[in-house]
N, C-alpha and C. Protein backbone atom coordinates (compact mmCIF):
# COMPACT_ATOMS: atom_id res chain seq x y z
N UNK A 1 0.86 -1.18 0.00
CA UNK A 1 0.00 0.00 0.00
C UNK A 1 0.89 1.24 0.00
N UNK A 2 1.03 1.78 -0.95
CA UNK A 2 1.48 3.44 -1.45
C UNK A 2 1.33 4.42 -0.22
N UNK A 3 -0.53 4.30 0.13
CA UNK A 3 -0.61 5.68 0.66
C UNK A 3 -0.55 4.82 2.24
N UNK A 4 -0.26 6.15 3.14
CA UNK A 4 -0.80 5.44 4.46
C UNK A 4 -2.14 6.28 5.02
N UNK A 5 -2.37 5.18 5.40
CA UNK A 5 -3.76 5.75 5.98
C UNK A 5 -3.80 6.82 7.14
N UNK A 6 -2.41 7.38 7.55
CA UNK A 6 -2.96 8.49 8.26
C UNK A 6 -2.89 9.65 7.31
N UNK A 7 -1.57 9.07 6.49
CA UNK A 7 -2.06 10.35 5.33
C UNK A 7 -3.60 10.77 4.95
N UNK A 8 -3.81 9.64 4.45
CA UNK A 8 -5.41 9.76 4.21
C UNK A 8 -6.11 10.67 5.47
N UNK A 9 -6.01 9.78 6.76
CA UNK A 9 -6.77 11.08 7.69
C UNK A 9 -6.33 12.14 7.75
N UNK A 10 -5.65 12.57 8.08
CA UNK A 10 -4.88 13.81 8.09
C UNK A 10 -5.48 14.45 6.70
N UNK A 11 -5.74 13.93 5.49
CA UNK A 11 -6.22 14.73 4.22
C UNK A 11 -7.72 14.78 4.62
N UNK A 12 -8.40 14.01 5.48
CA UNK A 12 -9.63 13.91 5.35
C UNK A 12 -9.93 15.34 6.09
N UNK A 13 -9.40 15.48 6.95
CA UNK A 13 -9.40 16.26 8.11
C UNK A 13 -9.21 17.82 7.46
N UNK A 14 -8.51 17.66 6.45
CA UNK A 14 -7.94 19.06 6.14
C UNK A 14 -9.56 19.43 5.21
N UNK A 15 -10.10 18.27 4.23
CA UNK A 15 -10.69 18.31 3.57
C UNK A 15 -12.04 18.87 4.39
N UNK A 16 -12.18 18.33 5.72
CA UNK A 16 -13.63 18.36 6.65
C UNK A 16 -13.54 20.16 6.40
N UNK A 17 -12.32 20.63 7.34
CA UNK A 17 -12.22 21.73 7.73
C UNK A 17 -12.51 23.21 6.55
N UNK A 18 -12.52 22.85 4.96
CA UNK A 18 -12.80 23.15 3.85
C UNK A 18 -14.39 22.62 2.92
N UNK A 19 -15.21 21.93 4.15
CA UNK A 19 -15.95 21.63 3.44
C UNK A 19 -17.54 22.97 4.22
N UNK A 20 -18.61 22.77 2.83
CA UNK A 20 -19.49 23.55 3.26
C UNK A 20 -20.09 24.05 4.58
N UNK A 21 -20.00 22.65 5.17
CA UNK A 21 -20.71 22.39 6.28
C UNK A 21 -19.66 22.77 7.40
N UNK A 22 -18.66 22.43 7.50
CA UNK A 22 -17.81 23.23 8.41
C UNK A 22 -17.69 24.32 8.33
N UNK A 23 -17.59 25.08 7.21
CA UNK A 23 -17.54 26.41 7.29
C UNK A 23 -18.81 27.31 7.94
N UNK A 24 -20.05 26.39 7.40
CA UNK A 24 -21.41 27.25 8.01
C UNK A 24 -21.11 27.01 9.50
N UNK A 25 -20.95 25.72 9.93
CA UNK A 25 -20.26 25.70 11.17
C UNK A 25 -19.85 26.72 12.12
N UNK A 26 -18.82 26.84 11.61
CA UNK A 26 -17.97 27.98 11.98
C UNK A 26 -18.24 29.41 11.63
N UNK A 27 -19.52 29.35 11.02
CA UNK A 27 -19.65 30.90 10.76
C UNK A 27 -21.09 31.18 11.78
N UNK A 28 -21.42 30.17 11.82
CA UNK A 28 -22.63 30.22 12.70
C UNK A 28 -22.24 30.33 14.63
N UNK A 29 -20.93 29.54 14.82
CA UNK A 29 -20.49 29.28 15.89
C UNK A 29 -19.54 31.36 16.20
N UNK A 30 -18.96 31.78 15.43
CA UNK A 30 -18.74 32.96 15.61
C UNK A 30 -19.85 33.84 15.68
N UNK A 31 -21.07 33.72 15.00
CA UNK A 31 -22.17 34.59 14.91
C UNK A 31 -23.00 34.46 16.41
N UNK A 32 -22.35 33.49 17.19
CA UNK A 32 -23.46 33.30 18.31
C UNK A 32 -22.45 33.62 19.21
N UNK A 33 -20.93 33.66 19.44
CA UNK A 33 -19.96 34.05 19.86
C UNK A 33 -20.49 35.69 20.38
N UNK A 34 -20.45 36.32 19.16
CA UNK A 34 -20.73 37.51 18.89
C UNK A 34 -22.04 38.57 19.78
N UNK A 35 -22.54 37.71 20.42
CA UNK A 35 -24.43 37.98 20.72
C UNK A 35 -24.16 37.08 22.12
N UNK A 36 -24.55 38.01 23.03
CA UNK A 36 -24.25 37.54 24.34
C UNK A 36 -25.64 36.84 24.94
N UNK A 37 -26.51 37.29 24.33
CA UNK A 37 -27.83 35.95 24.83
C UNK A 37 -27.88 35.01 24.15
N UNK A 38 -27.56 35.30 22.70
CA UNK A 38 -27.71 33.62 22.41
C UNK A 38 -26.54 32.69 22.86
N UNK A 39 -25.27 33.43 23.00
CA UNK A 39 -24.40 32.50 23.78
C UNK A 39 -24.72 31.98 25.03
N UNK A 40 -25.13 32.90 25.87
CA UNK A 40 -25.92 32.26 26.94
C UNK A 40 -27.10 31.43 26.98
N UNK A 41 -27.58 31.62 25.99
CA UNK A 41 -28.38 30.25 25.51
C UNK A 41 -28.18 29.11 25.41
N UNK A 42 -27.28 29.46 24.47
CA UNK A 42 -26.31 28.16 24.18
C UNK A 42 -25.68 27.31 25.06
N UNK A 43 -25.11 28.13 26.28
CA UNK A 43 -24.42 27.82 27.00
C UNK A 43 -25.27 26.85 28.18
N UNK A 44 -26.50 27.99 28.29
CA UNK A 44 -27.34 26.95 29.27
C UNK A 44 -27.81 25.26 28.36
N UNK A 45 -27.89 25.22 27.31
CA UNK A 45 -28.45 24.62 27.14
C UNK A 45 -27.19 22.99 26.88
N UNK A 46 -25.74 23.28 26.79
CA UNK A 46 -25.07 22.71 26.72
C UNK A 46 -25.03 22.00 28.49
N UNK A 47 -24.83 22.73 29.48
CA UNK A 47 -25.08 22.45 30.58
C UNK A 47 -26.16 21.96 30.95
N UNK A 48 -27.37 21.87 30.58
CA UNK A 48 -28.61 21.19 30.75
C UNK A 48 -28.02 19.67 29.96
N UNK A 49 -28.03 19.30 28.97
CA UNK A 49 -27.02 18.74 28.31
C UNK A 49 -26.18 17.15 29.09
N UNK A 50 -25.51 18.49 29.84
CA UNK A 50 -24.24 17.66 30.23
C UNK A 50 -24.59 17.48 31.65
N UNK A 51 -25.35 17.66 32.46
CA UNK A 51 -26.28 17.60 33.32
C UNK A 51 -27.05 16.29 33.51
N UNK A 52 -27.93 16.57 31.99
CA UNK A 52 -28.53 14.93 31.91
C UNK A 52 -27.31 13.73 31.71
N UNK A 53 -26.49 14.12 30.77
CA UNK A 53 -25.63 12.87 30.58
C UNK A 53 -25.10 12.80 31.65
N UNK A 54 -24.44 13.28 32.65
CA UNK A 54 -23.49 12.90 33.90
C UNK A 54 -24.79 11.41 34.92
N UNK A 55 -25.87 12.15 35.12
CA UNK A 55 -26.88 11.51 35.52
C UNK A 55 -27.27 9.97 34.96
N UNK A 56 -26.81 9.93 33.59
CA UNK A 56 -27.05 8.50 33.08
C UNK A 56 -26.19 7.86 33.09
N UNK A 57 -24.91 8.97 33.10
CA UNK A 57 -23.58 7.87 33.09
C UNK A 57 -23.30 7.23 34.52
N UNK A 58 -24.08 7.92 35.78
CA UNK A 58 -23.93 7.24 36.89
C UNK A 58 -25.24 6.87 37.32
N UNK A 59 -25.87 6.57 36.42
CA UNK A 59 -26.86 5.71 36.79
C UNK A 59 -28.06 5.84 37.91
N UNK A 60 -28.09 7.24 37.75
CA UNK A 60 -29.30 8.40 38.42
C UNK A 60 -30.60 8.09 37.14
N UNK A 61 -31.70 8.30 38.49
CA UNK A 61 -33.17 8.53 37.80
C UNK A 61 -32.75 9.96 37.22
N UNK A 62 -33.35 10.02 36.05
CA UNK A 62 -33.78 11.11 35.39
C UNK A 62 -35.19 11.76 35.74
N UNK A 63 -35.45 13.17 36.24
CA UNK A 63 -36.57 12.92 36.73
C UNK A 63 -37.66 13.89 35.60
N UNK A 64 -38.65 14.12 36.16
CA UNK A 64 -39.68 14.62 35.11
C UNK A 64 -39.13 16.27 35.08
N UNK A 65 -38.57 16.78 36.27
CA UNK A 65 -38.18 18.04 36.46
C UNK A 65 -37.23 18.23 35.43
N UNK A 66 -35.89 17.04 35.31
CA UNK A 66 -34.88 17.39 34.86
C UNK A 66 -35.42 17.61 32.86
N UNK A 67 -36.79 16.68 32.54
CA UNK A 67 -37.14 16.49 31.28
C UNK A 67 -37.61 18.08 31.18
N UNK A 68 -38.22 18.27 32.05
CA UNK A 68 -39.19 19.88 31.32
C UNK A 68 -38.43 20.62 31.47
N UNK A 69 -37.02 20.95 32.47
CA UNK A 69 -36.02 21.42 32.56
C UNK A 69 -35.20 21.63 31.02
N UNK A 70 -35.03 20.65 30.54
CA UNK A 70 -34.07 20.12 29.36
C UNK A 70 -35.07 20.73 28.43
N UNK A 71 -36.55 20.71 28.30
CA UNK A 71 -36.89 20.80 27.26
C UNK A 71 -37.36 22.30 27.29
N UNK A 72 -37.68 22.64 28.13
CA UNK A 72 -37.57 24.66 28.22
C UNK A 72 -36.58 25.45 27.75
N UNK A 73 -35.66 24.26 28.69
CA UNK A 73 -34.25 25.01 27.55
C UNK A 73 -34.16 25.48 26.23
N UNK A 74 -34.48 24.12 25.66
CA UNK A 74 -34.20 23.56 23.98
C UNK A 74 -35.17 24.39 23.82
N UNK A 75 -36.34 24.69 24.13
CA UNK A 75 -37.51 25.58 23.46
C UNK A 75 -36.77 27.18 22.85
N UNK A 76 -36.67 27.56 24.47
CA UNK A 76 -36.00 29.03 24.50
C UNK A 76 -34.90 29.43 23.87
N UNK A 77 -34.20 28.29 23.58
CA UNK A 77 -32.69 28.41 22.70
C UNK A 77 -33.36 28.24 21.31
N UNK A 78 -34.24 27.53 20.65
CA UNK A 78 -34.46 27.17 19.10
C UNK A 78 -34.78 28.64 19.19
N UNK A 79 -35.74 29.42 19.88
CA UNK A 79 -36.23 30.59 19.68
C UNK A 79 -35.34 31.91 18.90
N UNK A 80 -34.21 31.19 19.23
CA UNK A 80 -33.02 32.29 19.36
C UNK A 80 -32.40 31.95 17.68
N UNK A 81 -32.95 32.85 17.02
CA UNK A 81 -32.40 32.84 15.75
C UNK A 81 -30.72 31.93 15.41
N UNK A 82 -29.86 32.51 16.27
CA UNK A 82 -28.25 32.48 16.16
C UNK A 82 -28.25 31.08 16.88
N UNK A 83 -28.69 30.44 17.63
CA UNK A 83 -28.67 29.44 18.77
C UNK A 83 -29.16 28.47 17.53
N UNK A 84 -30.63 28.53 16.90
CA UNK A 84 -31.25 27.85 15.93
C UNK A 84 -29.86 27.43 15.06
N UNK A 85 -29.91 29.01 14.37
CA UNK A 85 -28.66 28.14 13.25
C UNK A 85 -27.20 27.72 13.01
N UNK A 86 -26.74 27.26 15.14
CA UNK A 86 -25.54 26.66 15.26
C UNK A 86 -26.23 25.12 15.39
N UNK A 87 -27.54 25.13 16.01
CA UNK A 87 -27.86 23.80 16.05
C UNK A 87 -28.26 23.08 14.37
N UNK A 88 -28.85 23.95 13.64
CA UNK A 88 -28.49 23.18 12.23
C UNK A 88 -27.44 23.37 11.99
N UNK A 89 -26.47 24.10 11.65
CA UNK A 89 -25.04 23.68 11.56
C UNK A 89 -24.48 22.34 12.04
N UNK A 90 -24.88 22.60 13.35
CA UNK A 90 -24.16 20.87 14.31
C UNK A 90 -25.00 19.68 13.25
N UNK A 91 -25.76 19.69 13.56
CA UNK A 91 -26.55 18.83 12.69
C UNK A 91 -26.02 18.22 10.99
N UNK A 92 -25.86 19.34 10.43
CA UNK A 92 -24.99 18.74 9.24
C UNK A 92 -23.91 18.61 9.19
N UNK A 93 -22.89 18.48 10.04
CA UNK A 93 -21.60 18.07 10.35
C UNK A 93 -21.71 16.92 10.97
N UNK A 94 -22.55 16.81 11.80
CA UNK A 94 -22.87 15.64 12.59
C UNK A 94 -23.41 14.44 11.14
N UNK A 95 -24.40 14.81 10.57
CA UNK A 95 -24.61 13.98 9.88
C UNK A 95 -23.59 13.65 8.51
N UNK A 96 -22.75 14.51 8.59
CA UNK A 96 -21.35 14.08 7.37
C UNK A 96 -20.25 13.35 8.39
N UNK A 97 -20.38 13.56 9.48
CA UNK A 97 -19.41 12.75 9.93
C UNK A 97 -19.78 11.77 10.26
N UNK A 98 -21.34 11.00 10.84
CA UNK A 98 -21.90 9.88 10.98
C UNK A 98 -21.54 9.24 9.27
N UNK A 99 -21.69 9.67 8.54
CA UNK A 99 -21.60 9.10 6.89
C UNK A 99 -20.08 8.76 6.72
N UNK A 100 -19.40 9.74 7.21
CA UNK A 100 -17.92 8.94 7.10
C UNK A 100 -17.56 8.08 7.49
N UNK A 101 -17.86 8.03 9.13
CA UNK A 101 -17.69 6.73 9.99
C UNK A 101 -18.19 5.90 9.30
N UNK A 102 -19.44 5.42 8.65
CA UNK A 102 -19.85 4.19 8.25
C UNK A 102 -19.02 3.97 6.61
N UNK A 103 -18.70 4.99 6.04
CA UNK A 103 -17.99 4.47 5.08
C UNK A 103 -16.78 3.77 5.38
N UNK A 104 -15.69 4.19 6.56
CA UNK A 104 -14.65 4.35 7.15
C UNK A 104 -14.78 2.23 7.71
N UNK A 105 -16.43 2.40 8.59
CA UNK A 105 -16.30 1.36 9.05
C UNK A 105 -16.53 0.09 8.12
N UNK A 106 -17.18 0.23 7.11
CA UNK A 106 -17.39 -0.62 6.16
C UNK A 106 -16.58 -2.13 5.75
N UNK A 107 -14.88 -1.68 5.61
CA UNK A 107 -14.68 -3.17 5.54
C UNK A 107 -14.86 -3.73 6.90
N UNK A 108 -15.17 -3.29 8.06
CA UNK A 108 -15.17 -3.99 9.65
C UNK A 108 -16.50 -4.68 9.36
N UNK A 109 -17.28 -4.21 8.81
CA UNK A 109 -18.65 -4.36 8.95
C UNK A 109 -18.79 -6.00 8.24
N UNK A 110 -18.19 -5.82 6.93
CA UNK A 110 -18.82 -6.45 5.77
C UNK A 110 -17.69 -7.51 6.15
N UNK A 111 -16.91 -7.77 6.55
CA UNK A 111 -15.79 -8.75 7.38
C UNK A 111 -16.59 -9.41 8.61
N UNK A 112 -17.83 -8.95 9.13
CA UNK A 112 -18.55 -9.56 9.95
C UNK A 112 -19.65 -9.80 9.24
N UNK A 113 -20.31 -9.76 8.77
CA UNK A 113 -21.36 -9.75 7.91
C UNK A 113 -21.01 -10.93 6.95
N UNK A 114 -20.25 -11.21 6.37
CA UNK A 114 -20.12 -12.34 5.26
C UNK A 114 -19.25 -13.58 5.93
């Protein structure tokens, strides 16, 4: 094999950082930078977030408080124009990088599979 495969990552990586979706990314992630409530939006809502996950990772009830909690959040933040369009941003990066992984994982897959 010619190339090595970190070459390859390392190109993939350069390639992510040049692609559409990273850039809206990043233009959306400075635009909310910029605007001190929707960062604080943001911010609460990352901490609501990481709040619930700590709770599941140690194996705490989740309670109905912490749900309407979480979901007031998410309400009041979609509201927020700049907050809205870092979470579609995340979203299509998220979903190009879920697509890579499975291309990425593919011979693992099809090596179990057959």
């Amino acid at each position: 094999m010619s190339n090595n495969i970190y070459d390859t990552a390392n190109q993939l990586e350069k390639d992510l950082r040049e692609s559409e979706a990273y850039v809206a990314l990043e233009n959306a992630f400075t635009a909310l930078k910029e605007d001190t409530e929707a960062s604080s939006l943001f911010q609460s809502v990352q901490e609501v977030q990481m709040k619930l996950q700590q709770k599941q990772q140690a194996g705490e009830e989740i309670t109905e408080e912490d749900i309407q909690d979480a979901q007031a959040t998410s309400v009041k933040a979609s509201e927020n124009e700049k907050v809205l369009n870092l979470m579609n941003a995340e979203q299509q990066i998220s979903t190009m990088i879920n697509d890579l992984n499975r291309i990425i994982m593919k011979p693992v897959q099809d090596l179990y599979q057959n």
